[in-house]
Protein backbone atom coordinates (compact mmCIF):
# COMPACT_ATOMS: atom_id res chain seq x y z
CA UNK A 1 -175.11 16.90 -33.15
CA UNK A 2 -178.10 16.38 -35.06
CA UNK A 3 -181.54 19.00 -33.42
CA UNK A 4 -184.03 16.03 -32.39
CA UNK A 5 -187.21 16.24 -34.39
CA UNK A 6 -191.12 16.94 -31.95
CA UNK A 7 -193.18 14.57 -32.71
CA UNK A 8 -197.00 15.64 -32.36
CA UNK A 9 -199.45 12.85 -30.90
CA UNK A 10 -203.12 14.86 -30.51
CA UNK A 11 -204.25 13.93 -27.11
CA UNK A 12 -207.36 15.14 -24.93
CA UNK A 13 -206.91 17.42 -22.38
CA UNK A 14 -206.88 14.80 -19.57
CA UNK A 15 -204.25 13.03 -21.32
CA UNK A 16 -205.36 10.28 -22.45
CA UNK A 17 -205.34 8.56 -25.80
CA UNK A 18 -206.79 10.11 -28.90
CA UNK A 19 -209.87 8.46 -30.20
CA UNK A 20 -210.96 7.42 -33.22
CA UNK A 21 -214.16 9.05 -34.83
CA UNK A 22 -215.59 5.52 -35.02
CA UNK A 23 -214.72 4.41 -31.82
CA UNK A 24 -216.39 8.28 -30.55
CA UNK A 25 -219.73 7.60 -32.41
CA UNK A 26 -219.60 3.96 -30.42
CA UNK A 27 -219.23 5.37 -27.01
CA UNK A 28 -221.89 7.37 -27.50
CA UNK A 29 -224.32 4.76 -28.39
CA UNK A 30 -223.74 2.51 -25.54
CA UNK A 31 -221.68 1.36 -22.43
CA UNK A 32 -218.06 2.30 -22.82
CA UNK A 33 -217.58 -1.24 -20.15
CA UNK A 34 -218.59 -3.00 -23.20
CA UNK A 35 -215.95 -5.82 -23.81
CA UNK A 36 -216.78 -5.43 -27.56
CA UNK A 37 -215.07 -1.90 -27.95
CA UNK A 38 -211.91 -4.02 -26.51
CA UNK A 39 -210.54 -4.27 -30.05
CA UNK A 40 -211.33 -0.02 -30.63
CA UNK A 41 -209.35 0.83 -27.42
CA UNK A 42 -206.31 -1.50 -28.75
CA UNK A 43 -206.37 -0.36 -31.62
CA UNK A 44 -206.33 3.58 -30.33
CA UNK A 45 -203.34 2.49 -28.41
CA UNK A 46 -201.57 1.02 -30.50
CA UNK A 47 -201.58 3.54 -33.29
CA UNK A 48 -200.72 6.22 -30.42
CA UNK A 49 -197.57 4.11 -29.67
CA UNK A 50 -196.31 4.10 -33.37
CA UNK A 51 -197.07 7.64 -34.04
């Protein structure tokens, strides 16, 4: 029987998703209820899933 492999997905302490750099430096500047970071928290998500 083949030894399943970890996989590592870098996560905050909280446990929620890891974010981007970009998407950090975004939050910072403004509202993080702004529906134009929609497309930065998708995109965090999504890249979480396929890791």
């Amino acid at each position: 029987m083949a030894k399943p492999s970890s996989i590592t997905i870098p996560t905050e302490s909280i446990g929620s998703i890891p974010r981007p750099v970009d998407m950090i430096e975004r939050l910072a500047k403004g509202d993080s209820e702004d529906a134009n970071l929609a497309p930065l928290y998708e995109d965090a998500i999504r890249d979480t899933i396929e890791r």
